[in-house]
PDB file of N, CA and C in Angstrom:
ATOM      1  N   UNK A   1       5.276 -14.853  25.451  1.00  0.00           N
ATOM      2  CA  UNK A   1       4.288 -15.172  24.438  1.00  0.00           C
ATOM      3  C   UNK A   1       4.854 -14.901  23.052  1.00  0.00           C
ATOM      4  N   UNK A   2       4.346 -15.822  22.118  1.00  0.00           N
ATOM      5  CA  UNK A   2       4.542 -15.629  20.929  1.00  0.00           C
ATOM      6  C   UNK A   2       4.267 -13.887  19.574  1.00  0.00           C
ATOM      7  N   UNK A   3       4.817 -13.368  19.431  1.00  0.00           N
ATOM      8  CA  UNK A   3       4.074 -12.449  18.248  1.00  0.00           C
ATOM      9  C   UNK A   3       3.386 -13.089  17.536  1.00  0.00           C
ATOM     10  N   UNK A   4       1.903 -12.698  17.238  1.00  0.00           N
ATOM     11  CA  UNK A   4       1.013 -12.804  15.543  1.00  0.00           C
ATOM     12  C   UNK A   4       1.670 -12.104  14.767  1.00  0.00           C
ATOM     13  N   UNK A   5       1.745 -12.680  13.965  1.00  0.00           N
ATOM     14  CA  UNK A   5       2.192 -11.697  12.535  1.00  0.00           C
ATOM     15  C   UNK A   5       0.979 -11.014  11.890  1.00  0.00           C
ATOM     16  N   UNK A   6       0.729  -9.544  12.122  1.00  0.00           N
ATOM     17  CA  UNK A   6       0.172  -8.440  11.636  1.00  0.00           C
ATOM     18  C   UNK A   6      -0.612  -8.830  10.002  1.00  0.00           C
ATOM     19  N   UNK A   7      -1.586  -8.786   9.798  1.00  0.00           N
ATOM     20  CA  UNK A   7      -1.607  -9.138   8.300  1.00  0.00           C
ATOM     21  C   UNK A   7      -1.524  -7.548   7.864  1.00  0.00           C
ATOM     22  N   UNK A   8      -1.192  -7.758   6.530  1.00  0.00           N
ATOM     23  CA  UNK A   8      -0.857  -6.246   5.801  1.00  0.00           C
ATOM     24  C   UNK A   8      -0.944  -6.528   4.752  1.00  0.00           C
ATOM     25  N   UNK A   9      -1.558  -5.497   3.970  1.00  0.00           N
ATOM     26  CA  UNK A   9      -1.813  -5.621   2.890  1.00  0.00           C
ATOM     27  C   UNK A   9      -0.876  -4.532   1.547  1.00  0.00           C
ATOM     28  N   UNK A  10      -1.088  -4.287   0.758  1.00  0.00           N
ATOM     29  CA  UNK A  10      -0.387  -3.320  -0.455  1.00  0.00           C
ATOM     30  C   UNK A  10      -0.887  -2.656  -1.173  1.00  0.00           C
ATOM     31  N   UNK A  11      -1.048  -1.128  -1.182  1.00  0.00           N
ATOM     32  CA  UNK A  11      -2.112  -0.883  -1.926  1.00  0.00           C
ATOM     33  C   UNK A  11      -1.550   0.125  -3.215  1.00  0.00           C
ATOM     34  N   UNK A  12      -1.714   0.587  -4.141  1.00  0.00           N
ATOM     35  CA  UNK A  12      -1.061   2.104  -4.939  1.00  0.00           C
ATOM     36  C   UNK A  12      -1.906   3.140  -4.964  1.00  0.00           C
ATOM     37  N   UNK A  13      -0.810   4.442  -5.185  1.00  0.00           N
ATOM     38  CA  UNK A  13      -1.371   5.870  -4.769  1.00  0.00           C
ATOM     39  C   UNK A  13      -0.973   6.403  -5.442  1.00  0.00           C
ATOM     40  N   UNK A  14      -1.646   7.320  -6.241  1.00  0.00           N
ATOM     41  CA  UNK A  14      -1.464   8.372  -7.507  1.00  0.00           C
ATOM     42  C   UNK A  14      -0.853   9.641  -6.359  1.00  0.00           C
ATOM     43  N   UNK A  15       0.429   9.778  -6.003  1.00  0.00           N
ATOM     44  CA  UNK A  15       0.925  10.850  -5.714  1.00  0.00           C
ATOM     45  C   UNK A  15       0.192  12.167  -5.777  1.00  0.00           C
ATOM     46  N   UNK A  16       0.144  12.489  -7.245  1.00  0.00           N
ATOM     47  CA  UNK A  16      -0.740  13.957  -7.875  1.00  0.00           C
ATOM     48  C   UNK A  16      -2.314  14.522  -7.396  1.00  0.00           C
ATOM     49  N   UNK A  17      -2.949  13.263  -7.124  1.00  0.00           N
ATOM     50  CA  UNK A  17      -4.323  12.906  -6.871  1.00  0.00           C
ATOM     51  C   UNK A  17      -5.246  12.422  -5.919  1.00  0.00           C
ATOM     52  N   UNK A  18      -3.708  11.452  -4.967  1.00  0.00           N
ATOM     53  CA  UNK A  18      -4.274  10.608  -4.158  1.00  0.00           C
ATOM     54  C   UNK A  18      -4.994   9.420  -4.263  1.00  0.00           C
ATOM     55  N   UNK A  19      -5.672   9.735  -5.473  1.00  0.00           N
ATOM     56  CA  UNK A  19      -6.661   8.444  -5.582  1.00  0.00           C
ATOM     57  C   UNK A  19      -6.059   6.802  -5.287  1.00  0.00           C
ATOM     58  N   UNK A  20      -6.906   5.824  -5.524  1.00  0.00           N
ATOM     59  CA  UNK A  20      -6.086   4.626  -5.028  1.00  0.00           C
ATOM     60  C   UNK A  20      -5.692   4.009  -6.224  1.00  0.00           C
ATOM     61  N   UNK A  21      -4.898   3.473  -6.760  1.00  0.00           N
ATOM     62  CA  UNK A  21      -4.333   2.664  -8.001  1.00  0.00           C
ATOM     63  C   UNK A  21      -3.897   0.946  -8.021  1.00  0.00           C
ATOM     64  N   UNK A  22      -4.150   0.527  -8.898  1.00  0.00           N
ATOM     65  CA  UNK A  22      -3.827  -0.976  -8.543  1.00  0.00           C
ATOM     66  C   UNK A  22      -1.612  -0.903  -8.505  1.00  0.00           C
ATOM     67  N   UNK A  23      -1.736  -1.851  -7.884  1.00  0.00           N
ATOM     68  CA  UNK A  23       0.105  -1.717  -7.173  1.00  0.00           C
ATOM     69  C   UNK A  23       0.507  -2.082  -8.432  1.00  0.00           C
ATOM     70  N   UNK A  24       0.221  -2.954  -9.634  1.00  0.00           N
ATOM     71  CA  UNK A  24       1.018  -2.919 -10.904  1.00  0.00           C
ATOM     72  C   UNK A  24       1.144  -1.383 -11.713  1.00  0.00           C
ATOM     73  N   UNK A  25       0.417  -1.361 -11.570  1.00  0.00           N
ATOM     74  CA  UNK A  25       0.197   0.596 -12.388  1.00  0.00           C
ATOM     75  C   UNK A  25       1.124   1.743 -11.125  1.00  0.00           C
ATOM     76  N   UNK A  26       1.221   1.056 -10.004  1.00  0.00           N
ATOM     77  CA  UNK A  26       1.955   2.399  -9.353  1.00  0.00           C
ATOM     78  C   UNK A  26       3.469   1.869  -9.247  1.00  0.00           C
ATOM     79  N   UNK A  27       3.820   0.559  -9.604  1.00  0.00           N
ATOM     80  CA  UNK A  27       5.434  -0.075  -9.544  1.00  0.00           C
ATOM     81  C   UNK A  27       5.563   0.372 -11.026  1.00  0.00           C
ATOM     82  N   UNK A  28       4.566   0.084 -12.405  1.00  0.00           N
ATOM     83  CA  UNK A  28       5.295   1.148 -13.509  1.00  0.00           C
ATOM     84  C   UNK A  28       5.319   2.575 -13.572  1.00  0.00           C
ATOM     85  N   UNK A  29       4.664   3.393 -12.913  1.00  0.00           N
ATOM     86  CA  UNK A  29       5.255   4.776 -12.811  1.00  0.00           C
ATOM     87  C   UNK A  29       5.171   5.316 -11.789  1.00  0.00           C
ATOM     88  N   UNK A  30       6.690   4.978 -11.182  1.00  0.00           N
ATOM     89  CA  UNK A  30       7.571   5.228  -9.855  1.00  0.00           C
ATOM     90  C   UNK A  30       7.670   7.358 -10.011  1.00  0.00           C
ATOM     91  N   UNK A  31       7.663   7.805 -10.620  1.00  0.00           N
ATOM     92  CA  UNK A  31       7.435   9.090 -10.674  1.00  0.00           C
ATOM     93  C   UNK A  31       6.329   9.822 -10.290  1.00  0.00           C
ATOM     94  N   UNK A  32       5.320   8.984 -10.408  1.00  0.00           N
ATOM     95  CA  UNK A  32       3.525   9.846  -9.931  1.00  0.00           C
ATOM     96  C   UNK A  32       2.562   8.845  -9.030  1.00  0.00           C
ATOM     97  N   UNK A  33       3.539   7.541  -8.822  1.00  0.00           N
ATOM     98  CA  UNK A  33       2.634   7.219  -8.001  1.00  0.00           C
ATOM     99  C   UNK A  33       3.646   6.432  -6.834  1.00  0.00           C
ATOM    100  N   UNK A  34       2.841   6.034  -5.885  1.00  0.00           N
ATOM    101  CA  UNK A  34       3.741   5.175  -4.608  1.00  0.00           C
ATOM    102  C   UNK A  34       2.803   3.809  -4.152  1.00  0.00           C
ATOM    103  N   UNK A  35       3.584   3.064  -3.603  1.00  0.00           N
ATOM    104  CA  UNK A  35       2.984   1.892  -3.601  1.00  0.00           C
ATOM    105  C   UNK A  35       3.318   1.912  -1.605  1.00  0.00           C
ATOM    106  N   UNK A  36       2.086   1.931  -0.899  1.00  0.00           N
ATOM    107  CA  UNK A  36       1.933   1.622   0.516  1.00  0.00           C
ATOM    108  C   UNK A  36       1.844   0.658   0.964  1.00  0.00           C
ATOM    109  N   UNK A  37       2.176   0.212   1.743  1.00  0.00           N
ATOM    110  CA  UNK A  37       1.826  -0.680   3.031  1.00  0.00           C
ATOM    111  C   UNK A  37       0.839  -0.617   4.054  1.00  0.00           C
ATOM    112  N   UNK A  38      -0.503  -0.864   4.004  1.00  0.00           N
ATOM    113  CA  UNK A  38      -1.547  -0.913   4.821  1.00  0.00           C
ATOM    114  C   UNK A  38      -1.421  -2.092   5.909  1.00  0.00           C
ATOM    115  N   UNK A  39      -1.009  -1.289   7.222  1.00  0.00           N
ATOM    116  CA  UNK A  39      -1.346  -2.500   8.224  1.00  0.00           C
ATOM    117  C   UNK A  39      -3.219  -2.620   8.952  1.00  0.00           C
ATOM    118  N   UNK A  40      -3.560  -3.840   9.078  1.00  0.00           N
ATOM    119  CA  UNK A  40      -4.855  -4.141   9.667  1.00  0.00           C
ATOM    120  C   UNK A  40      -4.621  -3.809  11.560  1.00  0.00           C
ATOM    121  N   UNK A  41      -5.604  -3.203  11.819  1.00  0.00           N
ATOM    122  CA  UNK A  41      -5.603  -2.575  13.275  1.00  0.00           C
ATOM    123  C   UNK A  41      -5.497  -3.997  14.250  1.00  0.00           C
ATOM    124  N   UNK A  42      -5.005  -4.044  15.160  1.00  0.00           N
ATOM    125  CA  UNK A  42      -5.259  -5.402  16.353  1.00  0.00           C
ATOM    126  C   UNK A  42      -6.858  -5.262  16.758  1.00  0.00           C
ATOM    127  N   UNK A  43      -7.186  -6.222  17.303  1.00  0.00           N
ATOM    128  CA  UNK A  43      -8.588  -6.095  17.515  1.00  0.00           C
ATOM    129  C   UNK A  43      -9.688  -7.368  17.264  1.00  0.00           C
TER     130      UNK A  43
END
């Protein structure tokens, strides 16, 4: 059988805080924040 390709999404993360950040604001400051990869569950 074929693989589905997983949809996934991108999200940003204030390192310091956690809180969630838009991914342009966490690709300009690579020092306090990180930019994730959210995969969607099978189902």
């Amino acid at each position: 059988m074929a693989r589905k390709k997983v949809a996934a999404r991108k999200i940003g993360r204030n390192a310091e805080t956690g809180r969630f950040t838009s991914v342009e604001q966490a690709r300009k400051h690579p020092k306090t924040h990180i930019v994730e990869t959210l995969h969607n569950p099978r189902g």
